[in-house]
Every structure is written in C-alpha cells, then in structure tokens.
N, C-alpha and C. Protein backbone atom coordinates (compact mmCIF):
# COMPACT_ATOMS: atom_id res chain seq x y z
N UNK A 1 59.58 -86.45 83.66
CA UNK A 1 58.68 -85.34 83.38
C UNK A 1 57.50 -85.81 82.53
N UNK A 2 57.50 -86.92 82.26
CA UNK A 2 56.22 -87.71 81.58
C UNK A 2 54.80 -87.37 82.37
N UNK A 3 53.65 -86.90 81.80
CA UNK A 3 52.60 -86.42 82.06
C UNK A 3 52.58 -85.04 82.66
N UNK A 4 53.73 -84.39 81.75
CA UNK A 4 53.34 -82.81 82.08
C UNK A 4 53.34 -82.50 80.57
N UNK A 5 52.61 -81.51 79.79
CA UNK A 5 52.22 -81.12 78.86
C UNK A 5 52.89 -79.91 78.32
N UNK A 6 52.60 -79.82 76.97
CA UNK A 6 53.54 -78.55 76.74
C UNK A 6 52.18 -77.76 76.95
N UNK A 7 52.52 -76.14 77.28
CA UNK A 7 51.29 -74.95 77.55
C UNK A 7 50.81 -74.67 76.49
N UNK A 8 51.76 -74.58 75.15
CA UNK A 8 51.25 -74.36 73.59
C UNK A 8 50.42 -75.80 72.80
N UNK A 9 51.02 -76.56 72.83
CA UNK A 9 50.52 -77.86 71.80
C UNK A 9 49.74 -79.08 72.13
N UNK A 10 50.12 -78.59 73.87
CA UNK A 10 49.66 -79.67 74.39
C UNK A 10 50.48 -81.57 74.19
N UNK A 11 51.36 -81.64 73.58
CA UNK A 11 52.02 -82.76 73.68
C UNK A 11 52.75 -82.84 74.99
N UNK A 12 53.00 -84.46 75.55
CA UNK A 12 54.00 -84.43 76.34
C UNK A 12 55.44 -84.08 76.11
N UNK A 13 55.62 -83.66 77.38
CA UNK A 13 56.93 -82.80 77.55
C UNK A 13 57.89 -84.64 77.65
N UNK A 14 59.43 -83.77 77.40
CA UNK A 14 59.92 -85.53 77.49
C UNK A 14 60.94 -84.93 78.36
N UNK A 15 61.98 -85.76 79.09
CA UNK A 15 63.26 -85.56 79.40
C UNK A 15 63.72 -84.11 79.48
N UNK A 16 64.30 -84.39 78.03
CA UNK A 16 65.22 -82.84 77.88
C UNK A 16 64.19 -81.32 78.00
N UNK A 17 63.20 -81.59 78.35
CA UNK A 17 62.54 -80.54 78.31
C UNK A 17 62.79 -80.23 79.65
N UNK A 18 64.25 -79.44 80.24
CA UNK A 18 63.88 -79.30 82.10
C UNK A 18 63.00 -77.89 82.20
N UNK A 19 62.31 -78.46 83.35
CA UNK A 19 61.74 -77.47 83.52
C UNK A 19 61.01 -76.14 83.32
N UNK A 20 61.01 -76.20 81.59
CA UNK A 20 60.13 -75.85 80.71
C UNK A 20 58.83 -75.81 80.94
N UNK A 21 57.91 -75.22 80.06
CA UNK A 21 56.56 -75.29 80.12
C UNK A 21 56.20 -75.69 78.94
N UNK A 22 57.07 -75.39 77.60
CA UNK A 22 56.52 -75.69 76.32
C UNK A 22 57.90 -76.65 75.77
N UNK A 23 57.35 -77.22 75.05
CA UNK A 23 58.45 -78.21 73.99
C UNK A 23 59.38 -77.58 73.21
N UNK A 24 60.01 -78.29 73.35
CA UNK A 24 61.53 -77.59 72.23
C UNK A 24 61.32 -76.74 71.00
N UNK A 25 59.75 -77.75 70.30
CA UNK A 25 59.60 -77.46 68.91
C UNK A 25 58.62 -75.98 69.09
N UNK A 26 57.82 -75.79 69.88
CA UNK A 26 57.24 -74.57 70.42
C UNK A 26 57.89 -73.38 70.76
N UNK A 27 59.30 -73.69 71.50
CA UNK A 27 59.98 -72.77 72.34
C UNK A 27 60.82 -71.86 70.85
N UNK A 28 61.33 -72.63 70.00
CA UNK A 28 61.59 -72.08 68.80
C UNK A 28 60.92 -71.60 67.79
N UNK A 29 59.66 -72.38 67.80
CA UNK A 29 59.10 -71.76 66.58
C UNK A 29 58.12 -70.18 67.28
N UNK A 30 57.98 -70.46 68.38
CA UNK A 30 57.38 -69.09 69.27
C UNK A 30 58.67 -68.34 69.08
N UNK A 31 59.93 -68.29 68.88
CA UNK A 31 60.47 -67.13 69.47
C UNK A 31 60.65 -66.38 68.11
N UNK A 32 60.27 -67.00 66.86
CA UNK A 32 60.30 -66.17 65.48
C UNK A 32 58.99 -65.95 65.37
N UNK A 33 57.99 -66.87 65.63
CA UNK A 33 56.46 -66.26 65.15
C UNK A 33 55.42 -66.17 66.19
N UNK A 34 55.80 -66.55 67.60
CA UNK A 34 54.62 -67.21 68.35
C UNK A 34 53.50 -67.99 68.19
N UNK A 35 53.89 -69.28 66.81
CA UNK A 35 52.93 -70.02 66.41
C UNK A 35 53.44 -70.98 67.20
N UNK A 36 52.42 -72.32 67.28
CA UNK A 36 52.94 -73.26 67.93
C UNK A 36 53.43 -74.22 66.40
N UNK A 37 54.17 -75.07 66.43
CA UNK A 37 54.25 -76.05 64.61
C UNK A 37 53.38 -77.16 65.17
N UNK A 38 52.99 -77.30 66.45
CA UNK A 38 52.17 -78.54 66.34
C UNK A 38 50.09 -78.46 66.21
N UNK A 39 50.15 -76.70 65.96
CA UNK A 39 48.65 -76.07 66.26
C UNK A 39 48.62 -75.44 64.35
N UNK A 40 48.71 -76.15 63.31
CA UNK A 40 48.66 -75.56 61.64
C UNK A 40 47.35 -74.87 62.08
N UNK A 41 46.32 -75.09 62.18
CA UNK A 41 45.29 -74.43 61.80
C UNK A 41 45.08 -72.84 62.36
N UNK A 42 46.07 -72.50 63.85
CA UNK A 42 46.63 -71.50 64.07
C UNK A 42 47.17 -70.67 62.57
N UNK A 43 48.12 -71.06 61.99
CA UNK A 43 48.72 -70.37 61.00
C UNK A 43 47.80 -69.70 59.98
N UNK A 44 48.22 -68.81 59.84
CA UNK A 44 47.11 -68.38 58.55
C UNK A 44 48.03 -67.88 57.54
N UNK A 45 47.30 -67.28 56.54
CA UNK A 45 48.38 -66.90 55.02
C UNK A 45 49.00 -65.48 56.08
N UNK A 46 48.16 -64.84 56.66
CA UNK A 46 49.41 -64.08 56.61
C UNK A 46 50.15 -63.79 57.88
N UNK A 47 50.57 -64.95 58.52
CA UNK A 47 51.39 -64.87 59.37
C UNK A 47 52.32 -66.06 59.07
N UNK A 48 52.30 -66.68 58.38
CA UNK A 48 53.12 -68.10 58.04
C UNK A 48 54.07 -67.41 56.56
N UNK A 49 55.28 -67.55 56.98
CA UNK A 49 56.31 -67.05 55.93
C UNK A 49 56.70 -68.34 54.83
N UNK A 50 56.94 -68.28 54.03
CA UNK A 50 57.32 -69.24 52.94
C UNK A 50 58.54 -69.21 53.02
N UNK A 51 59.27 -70.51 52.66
CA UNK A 51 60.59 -70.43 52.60
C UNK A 51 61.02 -69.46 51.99
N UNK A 52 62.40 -69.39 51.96
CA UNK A 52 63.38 -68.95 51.08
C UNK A 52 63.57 -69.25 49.54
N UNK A 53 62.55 -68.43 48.64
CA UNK A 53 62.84 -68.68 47.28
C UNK A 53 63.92 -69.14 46.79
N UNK A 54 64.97 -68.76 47.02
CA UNK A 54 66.36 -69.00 46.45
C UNK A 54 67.09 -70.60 47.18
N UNK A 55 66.79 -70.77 48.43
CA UNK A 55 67.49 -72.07 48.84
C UNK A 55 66.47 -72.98 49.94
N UNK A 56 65.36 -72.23 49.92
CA UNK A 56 64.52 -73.14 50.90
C UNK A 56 64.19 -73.19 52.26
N UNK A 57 65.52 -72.46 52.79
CA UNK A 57 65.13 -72.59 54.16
C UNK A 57 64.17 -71.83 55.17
N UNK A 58 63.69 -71.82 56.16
CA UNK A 58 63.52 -70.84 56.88
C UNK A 58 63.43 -69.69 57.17
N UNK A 59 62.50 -68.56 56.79
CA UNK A 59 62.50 -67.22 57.07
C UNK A 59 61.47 -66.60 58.32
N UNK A 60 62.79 -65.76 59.17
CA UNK A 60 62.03 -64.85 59.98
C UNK A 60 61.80 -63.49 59.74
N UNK A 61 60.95 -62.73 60.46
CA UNK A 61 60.78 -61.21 60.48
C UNK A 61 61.62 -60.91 61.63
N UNK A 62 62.51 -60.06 61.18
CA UNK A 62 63.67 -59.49 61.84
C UNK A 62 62.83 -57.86 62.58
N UNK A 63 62.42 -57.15 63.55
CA UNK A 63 62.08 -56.05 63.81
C UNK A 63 63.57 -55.02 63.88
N UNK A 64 63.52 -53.99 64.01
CA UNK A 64 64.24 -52.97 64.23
C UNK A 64 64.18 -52.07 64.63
N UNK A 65 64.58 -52.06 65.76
CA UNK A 65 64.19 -50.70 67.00
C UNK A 65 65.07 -49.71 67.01
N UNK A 66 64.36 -48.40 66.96
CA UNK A 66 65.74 -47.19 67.05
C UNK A 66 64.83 -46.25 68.36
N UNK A 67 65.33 -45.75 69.04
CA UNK A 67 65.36 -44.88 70.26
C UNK A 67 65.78 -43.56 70.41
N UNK A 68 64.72 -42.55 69.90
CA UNK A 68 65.24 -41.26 70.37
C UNK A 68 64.86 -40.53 71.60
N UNK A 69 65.83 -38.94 71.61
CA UNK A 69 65.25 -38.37 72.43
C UNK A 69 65.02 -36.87 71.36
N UNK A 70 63.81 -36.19 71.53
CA UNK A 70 64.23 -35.12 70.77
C UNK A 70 63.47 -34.35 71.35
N UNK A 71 63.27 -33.03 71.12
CA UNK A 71 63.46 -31.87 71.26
C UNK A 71 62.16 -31.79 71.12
N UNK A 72 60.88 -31.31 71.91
CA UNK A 72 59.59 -31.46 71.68
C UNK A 72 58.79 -32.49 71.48
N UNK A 73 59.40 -33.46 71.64
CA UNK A 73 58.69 -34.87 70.97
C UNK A 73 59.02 -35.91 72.40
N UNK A 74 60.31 -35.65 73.33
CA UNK A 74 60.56 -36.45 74.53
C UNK A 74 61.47 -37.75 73.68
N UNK A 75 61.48 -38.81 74.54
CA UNK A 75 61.80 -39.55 73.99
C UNK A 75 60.99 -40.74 73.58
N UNK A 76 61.17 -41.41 72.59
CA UNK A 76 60.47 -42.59 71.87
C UNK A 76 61.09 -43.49 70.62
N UNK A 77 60.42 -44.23 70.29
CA UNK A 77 60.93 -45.68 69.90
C UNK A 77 59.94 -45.66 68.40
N UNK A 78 60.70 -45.78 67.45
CA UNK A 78 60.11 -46.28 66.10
C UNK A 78 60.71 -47.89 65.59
N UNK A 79 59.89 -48.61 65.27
CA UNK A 79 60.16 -49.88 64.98
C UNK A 79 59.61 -50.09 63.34
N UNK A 80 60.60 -50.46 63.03
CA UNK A 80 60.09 -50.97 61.56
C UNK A 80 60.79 -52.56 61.08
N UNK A 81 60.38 -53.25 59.84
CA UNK A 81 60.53 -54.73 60.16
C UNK A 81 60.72 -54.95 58.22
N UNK A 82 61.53 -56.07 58.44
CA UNK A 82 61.95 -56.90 57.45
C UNK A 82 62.12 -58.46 57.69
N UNK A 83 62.68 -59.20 56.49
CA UNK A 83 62.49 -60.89 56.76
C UNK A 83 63.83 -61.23 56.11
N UNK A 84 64.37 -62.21 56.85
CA UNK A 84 65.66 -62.77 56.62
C UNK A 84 65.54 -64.16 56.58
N UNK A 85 66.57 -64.81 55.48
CA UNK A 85 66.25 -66.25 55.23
C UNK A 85 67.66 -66.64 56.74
N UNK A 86 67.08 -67.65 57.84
CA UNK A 86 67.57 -68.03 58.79
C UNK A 86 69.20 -68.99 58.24
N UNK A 87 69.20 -69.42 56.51
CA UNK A 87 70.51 -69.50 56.30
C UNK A 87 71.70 -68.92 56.38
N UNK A 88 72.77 -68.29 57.04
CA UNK A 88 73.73 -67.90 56.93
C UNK A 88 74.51 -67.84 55.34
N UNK A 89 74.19 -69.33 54.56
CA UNK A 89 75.23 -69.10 53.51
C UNK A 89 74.18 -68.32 52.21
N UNK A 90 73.00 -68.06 52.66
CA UNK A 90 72.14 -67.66 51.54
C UNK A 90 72.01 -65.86 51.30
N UNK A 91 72.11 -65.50 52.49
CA UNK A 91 72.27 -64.07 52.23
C UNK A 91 70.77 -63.24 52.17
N UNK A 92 69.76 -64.03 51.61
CA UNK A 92 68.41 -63.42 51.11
C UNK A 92 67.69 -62.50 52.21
N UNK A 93 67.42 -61.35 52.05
CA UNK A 93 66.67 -60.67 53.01
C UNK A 93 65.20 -59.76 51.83
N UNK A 94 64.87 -59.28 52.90
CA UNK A 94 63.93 -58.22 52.12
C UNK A 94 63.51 -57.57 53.05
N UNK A 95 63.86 -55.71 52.49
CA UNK A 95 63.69 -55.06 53.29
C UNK A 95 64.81 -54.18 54.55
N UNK A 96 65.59 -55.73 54.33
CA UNK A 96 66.88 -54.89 54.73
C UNK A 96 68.10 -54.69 54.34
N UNK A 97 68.66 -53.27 54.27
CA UNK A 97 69.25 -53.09 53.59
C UNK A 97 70.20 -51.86 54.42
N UNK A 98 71.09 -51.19 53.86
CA UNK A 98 72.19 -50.10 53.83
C UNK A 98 70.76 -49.15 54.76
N UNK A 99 69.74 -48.46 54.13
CA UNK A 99 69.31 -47.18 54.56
C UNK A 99 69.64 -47.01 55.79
N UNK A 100 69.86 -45.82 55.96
CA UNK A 100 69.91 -44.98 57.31
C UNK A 100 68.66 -43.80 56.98
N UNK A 101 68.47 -43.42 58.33
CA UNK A 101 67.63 -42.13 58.73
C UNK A 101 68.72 -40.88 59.01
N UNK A 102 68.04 -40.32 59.64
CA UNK A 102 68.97 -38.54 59.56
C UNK A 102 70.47 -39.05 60.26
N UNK A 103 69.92 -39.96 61.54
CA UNK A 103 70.78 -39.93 62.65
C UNK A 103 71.80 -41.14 62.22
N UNK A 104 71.89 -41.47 61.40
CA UNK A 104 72.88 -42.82 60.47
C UNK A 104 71.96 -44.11 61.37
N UNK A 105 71.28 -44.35 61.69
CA UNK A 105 70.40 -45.43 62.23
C UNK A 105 70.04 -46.17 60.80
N UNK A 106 70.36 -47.82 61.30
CA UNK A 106 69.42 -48.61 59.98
C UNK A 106 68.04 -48.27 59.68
N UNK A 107 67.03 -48.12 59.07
CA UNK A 107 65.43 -48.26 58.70
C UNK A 107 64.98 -48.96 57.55
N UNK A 108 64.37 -50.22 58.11
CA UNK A 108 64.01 -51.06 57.37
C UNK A 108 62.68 -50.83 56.71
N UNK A 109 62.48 -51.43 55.75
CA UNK A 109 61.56 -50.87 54.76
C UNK A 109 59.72 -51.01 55.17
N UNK A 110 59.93 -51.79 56.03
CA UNK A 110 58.26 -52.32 56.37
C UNK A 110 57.91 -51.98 57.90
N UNK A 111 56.63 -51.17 57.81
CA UNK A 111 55.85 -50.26 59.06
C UNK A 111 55.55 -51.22 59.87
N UNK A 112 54.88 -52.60 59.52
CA UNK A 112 54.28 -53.12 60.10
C UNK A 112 54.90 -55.05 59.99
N UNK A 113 55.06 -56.02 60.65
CA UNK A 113 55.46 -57.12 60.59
C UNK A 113 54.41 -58.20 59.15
N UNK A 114 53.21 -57.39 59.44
CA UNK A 114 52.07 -58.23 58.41
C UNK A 114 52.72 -57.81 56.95
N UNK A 115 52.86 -56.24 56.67
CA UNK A 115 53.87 -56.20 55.82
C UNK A 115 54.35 -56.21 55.31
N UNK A 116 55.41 -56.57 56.43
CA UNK A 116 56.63 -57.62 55.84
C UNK A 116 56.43 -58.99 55.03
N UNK A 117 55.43 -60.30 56.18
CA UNK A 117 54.78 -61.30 55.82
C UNK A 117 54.37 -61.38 54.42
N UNK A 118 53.49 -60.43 54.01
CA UNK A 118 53.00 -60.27 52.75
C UNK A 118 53.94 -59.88 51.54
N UNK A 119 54.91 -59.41 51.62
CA UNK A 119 55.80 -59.06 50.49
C UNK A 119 56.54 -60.28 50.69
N UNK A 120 57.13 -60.56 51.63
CA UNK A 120 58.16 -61.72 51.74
C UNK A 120 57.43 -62.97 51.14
N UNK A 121 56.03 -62.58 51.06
CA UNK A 121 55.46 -64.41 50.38
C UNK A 121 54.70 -64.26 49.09
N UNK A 122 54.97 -62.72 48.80
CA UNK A 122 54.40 -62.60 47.25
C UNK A 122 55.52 -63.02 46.36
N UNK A 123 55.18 -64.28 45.67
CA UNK A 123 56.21 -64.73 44.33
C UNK A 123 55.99 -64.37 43.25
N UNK A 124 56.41 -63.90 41.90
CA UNK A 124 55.93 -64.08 41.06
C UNK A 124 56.53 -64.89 39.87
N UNK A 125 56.05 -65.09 39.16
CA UNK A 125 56.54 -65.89 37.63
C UNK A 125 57.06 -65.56 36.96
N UNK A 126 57.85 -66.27 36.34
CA UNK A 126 58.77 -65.69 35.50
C UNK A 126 58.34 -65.16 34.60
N UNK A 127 58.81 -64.09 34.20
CA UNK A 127 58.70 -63.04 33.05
C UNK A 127 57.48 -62.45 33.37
N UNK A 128 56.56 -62.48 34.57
CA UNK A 128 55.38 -61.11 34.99
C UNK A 128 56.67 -60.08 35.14
C-alpha cells in the first residue's frame, strides 16, 4: 500500500493500514476530536483539550444524547456534553455526574462541546 496517502495528514499509508483512507494515528485522534495529530496548526486553544490534571493522560468530550417524544413539541433530541480523562484508573471527569432531568435521564452540565473544551482546560493555582 506504499504510495497511497492518508486523506487527513497526508503521510504514507503503510501495511497495516488495510484499506483505509486515513492512518491509524488520524483514524483515532478523528474519532475524539476530528483533528488530524499530524496537522498542529489545525488545533487551536479551543478545541485541543489538555491532559488530565490529576494523572496526565488523555481527555475526550463525551456528548450525551437523550430522545423525546412529547406532547406538543413531537419528538426531539437534546444533547449536552462533558470531558472524561480516557484513563480508566483515574476517574476524572467534568461535567459528568449523577444529574438526571424530569424523566431520570443523565444531563450533563455543558450546552455546547466548546464549553466543555474551555472549562476542562481552565487551571487554576493554587490557593486562587
């Protein structure tokens, strides 16, 4: 598969890439942000998440879809969004939590994914 390209980064595709269009490192980092990791200047402050304060790793924006039908309104879809550190043993989220709405449905704390982005990468110092 040498001299076929990935569609995002443009690097060559190798081997294990069957029949793909984008590279391994694209195909993952698109399916949490749709950035490419080999295009930085793509990233900007506020779509690029900062690690995990507490252990470092990896954080995505988790969305959350709930589906009604109601009574004058038909049916429709409210989405709201939070960020989870991609560690299992770390636990760290923001935003999501216990709440429910009327109907015992989760609702996460952030309207919009940018948001989310933005609280999840505001740090502050100790003792502000």
């Amino acid at each position: 598969m040498m001299g076929t390209k990935c569609t995002s980064c443009g690097k060559d595709l190798v081997i294990g890439d069957l029949g793909q269009k984008e590279c391994s490192d694209c195909i993952f980092k698109n399916f949490f942000s749709d950035i490419c990791i080999d295009n930085p200047q793509e990233m900007t402050k506020e779509t690029e998440l900062l690690p995990c304060p507490f252990c470092g790793s990896t954080a995505y924006v988790e969305d959350n879809h709930r589906h009604y039908n109601a009574a004058g309104k038909g049916k429709y879809t409210e989405t709201d969004y939070g960020v989870r550190c991609e560690n299992d043993d770390c636990f760290c989220t923001l935003g999501i939590d216990e709440t429910t709405d009327f109907y015992g449905d989760m609702v996460y704390e952030f309207a919009t994914e940018d948001e989310a982005i933005e609280a999840w990468n505001t740090r502050h110092k100790q003792g502000e």
